[in-house]
C-alpha atoms as a PDB file:
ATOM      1  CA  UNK A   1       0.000   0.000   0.000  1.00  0.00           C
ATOM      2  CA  UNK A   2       1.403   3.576  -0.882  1.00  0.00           C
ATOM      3  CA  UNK A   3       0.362   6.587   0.468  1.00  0.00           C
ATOM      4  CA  UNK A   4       1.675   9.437  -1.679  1.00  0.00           C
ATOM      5  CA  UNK A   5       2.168  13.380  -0.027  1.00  0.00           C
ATOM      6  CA  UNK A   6       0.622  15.518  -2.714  1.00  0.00           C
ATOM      7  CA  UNK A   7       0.967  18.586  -1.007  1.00  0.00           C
ATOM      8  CA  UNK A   8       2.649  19.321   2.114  1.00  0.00           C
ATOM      9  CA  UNK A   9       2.325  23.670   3.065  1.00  0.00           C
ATOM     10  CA  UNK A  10      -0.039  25.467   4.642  1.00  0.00           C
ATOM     11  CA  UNK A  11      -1.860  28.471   4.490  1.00  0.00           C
ATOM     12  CA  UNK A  12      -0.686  29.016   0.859  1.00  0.00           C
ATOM     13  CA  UNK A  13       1.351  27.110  -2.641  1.00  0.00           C
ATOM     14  CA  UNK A  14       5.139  27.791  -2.353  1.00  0.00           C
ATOM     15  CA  UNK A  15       7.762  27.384  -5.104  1.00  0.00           C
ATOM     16  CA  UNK A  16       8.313  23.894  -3.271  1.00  0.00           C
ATOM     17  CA  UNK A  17       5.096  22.723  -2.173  1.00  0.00           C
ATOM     18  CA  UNK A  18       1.127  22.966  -2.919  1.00  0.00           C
ATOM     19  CA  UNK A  19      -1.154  22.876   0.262  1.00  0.00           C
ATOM     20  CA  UNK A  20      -2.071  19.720   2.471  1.00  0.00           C
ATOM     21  CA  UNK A  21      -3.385  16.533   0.267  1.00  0.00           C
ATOM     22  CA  UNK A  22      -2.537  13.087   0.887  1.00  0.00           C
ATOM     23  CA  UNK A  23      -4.195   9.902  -1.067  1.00  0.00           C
ATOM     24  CA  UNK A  24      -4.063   6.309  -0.940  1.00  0.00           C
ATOM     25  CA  UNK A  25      -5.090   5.340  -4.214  1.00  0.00           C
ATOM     26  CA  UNK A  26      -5.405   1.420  -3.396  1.00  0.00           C
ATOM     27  CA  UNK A  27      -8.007   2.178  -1.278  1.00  0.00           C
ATOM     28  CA  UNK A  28      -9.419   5.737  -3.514  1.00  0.00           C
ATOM     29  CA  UNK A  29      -8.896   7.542  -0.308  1.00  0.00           C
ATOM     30  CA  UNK A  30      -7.536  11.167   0.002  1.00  0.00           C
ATOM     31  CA  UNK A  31      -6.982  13.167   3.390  1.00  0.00           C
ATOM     32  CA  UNK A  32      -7.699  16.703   2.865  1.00  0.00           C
ATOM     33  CA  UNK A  33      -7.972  18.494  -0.304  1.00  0.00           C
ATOM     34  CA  UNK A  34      -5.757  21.253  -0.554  1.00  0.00           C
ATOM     35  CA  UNK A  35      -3.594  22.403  -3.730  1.00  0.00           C
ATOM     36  CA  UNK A  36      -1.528  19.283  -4.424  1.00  0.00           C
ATOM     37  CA  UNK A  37      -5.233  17.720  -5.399  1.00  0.00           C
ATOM     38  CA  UNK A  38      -4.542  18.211  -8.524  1.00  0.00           C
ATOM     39  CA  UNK A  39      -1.754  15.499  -8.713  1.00  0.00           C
ATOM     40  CA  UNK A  40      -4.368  12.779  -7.489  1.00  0.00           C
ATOM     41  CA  UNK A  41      -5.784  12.686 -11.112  1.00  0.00           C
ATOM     42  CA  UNK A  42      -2.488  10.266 -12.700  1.00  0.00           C
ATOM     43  CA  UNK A  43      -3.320   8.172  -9.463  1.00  0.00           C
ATOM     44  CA  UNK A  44      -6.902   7.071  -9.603  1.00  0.00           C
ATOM     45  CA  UNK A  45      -7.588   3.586  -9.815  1.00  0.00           C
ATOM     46  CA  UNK A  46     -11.014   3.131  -7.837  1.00  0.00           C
ATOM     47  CA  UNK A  47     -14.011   3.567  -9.437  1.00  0.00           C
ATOM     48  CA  UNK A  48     -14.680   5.618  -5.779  1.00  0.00           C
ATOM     49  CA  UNK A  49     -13.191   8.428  -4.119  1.00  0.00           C
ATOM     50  CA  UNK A  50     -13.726   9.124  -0.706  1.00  0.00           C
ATOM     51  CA  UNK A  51     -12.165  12.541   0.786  1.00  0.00           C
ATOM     52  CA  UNK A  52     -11.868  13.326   4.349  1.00  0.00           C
ATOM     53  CA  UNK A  53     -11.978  16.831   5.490  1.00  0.00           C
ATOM     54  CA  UNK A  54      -9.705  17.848   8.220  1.00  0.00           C
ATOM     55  CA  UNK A  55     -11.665  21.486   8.324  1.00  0.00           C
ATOM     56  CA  UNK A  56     -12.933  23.620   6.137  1.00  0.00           C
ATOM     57  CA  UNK A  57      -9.787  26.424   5.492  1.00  0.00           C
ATOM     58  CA  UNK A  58      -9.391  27.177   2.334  1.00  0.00           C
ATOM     59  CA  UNK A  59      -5.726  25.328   2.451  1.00  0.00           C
ATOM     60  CA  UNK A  60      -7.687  22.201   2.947  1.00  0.00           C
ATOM     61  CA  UNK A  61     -10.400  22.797   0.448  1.00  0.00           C
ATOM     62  CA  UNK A  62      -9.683  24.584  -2.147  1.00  0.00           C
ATOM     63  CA  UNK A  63      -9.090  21.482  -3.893  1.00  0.00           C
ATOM     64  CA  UNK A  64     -12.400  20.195  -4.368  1.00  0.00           C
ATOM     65  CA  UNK A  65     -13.078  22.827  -6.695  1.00  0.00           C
ATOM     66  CA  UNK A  66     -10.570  20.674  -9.542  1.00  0.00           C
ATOM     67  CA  UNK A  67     -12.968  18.252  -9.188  1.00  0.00           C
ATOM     68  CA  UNK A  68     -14.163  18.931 -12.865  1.00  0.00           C
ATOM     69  CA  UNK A  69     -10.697  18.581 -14.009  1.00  0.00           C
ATOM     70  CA  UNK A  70      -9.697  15.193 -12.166  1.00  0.00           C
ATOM     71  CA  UNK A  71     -12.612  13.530 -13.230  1.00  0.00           C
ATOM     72  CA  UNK A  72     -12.318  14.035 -16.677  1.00  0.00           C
ATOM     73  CA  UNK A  73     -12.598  11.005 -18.658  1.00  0.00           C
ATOM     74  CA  UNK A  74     -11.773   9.433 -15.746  1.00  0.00           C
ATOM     75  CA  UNK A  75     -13.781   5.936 -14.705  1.00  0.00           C
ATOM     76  CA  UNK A  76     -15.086   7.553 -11.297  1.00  0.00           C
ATOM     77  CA  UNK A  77     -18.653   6.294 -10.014  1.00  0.00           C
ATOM     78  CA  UNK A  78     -18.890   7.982  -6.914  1.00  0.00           C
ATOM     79  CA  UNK A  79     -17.117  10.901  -5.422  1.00  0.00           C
ATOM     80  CA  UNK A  80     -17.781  11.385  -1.482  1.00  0.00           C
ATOM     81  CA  UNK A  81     -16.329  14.446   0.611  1.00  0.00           C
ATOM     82  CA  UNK A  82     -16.499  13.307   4.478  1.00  0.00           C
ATOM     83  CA  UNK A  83     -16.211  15.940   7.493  1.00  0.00           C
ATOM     84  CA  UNK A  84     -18.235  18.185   9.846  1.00  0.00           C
ATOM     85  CA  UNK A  85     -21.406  19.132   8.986  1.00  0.00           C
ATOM     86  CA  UNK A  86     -21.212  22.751   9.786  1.00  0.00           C
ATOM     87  CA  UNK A  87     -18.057  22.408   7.215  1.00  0.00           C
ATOM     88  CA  UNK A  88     -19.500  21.047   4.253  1.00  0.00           C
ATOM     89  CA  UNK A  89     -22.448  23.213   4.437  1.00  0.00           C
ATOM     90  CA  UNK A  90     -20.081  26.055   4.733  1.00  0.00           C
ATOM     91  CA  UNK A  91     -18.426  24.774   1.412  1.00  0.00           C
ATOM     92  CA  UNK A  92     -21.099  24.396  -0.173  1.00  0.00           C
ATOM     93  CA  UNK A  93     -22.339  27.788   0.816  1.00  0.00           C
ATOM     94  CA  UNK A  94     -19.643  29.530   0.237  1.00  0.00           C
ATOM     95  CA  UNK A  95     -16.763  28.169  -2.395  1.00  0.00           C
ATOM     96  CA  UNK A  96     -19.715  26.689  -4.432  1.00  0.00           C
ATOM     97  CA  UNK A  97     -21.856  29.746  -4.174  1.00  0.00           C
ATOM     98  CA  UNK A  98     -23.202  30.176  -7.877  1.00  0.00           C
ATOM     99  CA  UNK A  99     -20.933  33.408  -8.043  1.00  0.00           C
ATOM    100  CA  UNK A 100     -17.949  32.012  -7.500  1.00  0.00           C
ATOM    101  CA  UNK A 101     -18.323  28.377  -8.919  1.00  0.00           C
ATOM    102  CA  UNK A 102     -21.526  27.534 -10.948  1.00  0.00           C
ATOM    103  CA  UNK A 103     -20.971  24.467 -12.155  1.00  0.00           C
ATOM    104  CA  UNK A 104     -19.958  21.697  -9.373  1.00  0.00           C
ATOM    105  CA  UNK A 105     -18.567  18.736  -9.423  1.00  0.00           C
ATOM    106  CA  UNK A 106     -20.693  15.072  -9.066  1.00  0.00           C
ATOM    107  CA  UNK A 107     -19.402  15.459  -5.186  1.00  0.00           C
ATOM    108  CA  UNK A 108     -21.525  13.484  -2.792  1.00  0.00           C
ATOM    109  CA  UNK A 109     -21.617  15.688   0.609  1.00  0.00           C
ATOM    110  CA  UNK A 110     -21.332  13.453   3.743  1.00  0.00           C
ATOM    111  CA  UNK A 111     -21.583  14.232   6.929  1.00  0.00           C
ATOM    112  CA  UNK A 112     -19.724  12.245   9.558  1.00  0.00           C
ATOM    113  CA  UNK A 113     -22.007  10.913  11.891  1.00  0.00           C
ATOM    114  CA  UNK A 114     -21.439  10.887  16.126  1.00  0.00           C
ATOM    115  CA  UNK A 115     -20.145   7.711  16.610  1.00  0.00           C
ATOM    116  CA  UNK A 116     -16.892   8.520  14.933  1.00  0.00           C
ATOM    117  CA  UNK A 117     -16.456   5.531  13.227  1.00  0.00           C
ATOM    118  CA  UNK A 118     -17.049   4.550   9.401  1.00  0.00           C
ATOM    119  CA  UNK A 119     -16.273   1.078   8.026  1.00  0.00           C
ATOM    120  CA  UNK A 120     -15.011   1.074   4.625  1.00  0.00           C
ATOM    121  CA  UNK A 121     -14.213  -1.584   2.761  1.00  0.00           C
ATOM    122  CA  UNK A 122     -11.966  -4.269   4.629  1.00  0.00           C
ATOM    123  CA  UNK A 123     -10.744  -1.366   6.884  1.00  0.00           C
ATOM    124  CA  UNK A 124     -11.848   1.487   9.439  1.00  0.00           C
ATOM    125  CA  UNK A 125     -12.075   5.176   9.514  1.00  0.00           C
ATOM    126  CA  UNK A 126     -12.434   6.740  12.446  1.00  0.00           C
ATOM    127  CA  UNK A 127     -11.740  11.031  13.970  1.00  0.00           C
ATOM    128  CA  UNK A 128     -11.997  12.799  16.961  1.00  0.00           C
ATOM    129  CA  UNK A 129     -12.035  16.784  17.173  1.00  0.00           C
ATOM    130  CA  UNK A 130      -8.823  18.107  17.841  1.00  0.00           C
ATOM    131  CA  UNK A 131      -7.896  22.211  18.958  1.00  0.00           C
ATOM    132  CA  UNK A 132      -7.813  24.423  16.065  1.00  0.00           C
ATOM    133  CA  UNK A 133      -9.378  27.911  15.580  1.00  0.00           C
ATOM    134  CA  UNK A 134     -13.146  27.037  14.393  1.00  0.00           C
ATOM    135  CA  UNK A 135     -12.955  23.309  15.021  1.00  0.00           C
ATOM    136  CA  UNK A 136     -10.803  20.495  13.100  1.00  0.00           C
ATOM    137  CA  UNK A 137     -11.223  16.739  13.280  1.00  0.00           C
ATOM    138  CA  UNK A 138      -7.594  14.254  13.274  1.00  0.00           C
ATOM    139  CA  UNK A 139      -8.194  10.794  11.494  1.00  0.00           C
ATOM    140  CA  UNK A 140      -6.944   7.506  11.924  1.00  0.00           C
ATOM    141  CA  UNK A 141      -7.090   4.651   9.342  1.00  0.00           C
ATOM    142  CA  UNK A 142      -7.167   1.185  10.396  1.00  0.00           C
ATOM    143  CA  UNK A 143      -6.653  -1.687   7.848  1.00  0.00           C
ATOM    144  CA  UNK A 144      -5.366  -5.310   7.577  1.00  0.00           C
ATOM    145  CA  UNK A 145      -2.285  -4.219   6.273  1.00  0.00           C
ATOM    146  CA  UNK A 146      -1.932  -1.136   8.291  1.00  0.00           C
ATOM    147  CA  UNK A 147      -2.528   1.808  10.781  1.00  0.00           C
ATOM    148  CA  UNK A 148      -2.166   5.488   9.950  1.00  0.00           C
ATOM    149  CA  UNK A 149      -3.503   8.853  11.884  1.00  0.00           C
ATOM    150  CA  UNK A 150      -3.693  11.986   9.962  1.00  0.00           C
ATOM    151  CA  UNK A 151      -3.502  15.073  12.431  1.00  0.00           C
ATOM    152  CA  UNK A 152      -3.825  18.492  11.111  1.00  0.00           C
ATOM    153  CA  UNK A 153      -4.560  21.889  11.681  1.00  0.00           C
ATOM    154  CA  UNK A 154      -3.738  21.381  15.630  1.00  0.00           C
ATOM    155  CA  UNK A 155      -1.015  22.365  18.792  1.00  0.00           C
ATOM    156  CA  UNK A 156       0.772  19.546  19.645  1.00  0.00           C
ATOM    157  CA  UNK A 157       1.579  19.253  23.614  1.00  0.00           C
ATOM    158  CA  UNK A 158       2.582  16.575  25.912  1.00  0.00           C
ATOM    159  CA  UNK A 159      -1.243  16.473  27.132  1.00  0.00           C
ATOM    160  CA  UNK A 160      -2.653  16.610  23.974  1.00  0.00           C
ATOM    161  CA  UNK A 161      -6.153  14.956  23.920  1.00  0.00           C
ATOM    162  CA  UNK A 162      -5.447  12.593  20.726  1.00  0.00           C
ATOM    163  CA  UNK A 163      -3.032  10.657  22.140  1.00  0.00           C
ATOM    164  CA  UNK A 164      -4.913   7.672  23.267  1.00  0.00           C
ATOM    165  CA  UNK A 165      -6.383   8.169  19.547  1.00  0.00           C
ATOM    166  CA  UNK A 166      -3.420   7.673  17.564  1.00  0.00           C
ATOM    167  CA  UNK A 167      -1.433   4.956  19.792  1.00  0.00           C
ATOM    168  CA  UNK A 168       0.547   2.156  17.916  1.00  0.00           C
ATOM    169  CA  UNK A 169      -0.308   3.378  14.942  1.00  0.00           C
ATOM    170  CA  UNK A 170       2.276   2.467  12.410  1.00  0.00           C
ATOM    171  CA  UNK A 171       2.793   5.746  10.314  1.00  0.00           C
ATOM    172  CA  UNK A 172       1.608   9.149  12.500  1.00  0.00           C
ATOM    173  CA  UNK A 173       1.193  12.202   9.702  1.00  0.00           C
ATOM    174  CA  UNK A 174       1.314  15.382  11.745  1.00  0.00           C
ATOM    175  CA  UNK A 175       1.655  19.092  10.799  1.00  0.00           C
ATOM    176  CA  UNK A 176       4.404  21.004  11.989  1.00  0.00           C
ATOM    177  CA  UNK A 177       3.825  24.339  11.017  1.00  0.00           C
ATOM    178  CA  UNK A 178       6.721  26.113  12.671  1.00  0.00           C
ATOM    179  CA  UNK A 179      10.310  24.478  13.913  1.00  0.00           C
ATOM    180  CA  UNK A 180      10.839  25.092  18.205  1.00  0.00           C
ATOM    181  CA  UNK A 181      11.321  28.745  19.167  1.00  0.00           C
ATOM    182  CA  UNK A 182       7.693  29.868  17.402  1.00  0.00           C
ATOM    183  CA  UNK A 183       5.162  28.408  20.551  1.00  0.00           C
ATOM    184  CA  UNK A 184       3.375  31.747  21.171  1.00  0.00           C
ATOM    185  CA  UNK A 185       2.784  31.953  17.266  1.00  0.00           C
ATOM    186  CA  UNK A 186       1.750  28.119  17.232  1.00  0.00           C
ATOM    187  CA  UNK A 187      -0.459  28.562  19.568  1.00  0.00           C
ATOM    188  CA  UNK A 188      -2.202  31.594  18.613  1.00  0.00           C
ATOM    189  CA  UNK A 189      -2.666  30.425  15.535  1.00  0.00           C
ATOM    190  CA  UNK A 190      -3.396  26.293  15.594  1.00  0.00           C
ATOM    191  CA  UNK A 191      -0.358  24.735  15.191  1.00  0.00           C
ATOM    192  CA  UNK A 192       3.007  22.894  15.824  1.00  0.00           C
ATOM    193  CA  UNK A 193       6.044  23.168  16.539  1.00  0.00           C
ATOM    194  CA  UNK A 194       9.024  20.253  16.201  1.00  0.00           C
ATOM    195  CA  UNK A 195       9.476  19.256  20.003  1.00  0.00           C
ATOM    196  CA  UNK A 196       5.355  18.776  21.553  1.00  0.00           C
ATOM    197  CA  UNK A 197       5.018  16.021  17.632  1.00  0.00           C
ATOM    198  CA  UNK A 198       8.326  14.603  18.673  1.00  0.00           C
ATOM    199  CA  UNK A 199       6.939  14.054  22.650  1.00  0.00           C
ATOM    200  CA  UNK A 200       3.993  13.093  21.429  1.00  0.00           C
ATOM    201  CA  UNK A 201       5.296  10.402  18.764  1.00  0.00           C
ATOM    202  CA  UNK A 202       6.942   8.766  22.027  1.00  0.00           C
ATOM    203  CA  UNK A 203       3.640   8.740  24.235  1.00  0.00           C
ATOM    204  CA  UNK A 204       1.436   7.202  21.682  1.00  0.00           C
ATOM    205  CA  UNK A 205       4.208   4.526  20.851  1.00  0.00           C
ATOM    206  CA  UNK A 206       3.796   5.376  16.920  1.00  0.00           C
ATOM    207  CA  UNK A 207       5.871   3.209  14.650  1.00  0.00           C
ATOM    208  CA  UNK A 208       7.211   5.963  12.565  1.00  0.00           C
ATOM    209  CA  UNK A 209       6.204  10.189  12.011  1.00  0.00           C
ATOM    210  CA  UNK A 210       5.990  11.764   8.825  1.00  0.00           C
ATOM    211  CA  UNK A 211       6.059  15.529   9.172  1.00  0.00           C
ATOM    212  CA  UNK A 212       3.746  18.114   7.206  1.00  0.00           C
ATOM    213  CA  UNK A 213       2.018  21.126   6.745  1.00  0.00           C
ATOM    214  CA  UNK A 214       5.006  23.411   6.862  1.00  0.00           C
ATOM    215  CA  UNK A 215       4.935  27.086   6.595  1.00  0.00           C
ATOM    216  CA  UNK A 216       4.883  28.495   3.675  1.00  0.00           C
ATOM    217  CA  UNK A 217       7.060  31.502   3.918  1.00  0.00           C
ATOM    218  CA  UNK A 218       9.897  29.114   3.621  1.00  0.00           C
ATOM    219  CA  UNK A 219      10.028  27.215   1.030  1.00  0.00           C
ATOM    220  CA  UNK A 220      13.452  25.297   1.423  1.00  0.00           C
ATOM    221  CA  UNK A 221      14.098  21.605   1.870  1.00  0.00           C
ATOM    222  CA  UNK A 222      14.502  21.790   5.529  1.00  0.00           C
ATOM    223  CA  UNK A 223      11.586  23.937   7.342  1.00  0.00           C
ATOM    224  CA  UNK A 224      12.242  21.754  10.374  1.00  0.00           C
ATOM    225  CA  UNK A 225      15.114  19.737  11.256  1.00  0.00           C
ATOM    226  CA  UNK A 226      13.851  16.452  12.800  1.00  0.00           C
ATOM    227  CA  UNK A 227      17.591  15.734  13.875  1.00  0.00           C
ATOM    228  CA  UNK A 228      17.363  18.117  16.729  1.00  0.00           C
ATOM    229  CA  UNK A 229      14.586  16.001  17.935  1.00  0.00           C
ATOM    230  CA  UNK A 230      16.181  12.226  17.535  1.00  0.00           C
ATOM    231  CA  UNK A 231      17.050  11.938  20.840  1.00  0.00           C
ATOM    232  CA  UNK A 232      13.423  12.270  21.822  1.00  0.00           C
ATOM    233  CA  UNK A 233      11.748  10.126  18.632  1.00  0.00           C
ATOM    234  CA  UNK A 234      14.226   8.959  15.943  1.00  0.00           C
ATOM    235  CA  UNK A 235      12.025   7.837  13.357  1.00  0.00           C
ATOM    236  CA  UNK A 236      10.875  10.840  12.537  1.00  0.00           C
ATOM    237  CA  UNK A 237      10.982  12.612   8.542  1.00  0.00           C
ATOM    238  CA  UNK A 238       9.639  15.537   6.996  1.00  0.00           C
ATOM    239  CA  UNK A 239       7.503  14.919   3.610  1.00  0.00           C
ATOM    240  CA  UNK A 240       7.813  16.766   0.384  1.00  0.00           C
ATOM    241  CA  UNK A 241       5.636  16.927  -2.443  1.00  0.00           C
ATOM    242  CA  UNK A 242       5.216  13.541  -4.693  1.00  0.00           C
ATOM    243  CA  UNK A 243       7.099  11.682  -1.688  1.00  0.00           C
ATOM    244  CA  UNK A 244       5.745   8.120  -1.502  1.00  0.00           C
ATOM    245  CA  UNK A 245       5.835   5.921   1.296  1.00  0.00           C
ATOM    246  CA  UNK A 246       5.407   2.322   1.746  1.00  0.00           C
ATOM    247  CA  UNK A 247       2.282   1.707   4.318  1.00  0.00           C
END
């Protein structure tokens, strides 16, 4: 199973990266639809798509407006966009309003339900909320073959209230936004920095972290260093666009 980074920024596209999009196109699954979205169309090959919304910032959701492009000519039955209700109607409200996009793509709206767990296909979905300005929800994915969370926009902190969530899982995606040194920002704002992701990679026993969601006003290999950080969690990695890992 690979699960390729299509986009790894936040807030905004860089020279180096698009905004937050993962996909696992074995399973037709994508984890939020930001910029890089537009990559996932040379990877389809399930006649369904299923899209899980972290939150509804435009970072994470601008994407579904390429819809129309991806698709096309492309053998796609069913298209379903997962996440708060109060977010997809906000979506629709808003980015789809008839102003701004007329035409909209064959997208299937679905609101999670409150027992915070969806079975698909031989495997599991399943979120909790997490601490972000207006709300966010952190996933984790739980198949034969593997176990994956997906946390983003949040702060990370020792006591953070997802760790139970995301323990033993074998690959832990995280944002971090900003490397140590930026903690008032990070948590003014909804976000990480390197050291609280390291700290909590150890409590929750993860096999392996996979950094993203890196600020955008630098754009060089290295936003973060996770060598700084080994002596707390050494299998730890930052993602760039088109990187594909083994799951």
């Amino acid at each position: 199973m690979k699960l390729h980074f299509l986009g790894t920024a936040g807030y905004h596209p860089n020279q180096r990266r698009q905004t937050t999009c993962v996909m696992i196109p074995e399973l037709g699954i994508i984890l939020d639809a930001g910029t890089g979205i537009y990559r996932a169309r040379d990877l389809i090959q399930t006649s369904e798509l299923h899209v899980f919304l972290s939150h509804a910032h435009l970072d994470h959701c601008i994407g579904l407006t390429y819809f129309l492009d991806i698709l096309f000519e492309k053998d796609v039955a069913s298209l379903k966009v997962y996440g708060q209700r109060t977010k997809l109607e906000a979506i629709q409200k808003n980015l789809f309003a008839p102003d701004l996009f007329p035409v909209v793509p064959p997208i299937e709206w679905t609101p999670l339900a409150s027992n915070f767990s969806l079975s698909l296909g031989a495997g599991c979905v399943s979120w909790t909320e997490l601490c972000h300005p207006g709300g966010a929800l952190g996933y984790r994915l739980d198949w034969p073959e593997f176990s994956l969370a997906f946390i983003t926009d949040t702060t990370a902190s020792q006591d953070a209230g997802y760790i139970d969530f995301i323990r033993d899982v074998d690959v832990l995606i995280h944002e971090c936004n900003f490397p140590d040194g930026y903690e008032n920002l990070a948590l003014k704002t909804g976000h990480s920095c390197l050291t609280p992701v390291a700290q909590i990679s150890r409590a929750a026993n993860v096999g392996r972290t996979v950094l993203t969601h890196f600020n955008a006003l630098d754009d060089s290999p290295l936003p973060v260093n996770p060598q700084v950080v080994h002596e707390i969690f050494a299998s730890i990695s930052l993602a760039e666009d088109q990187l594909v890992i083994e799951v």
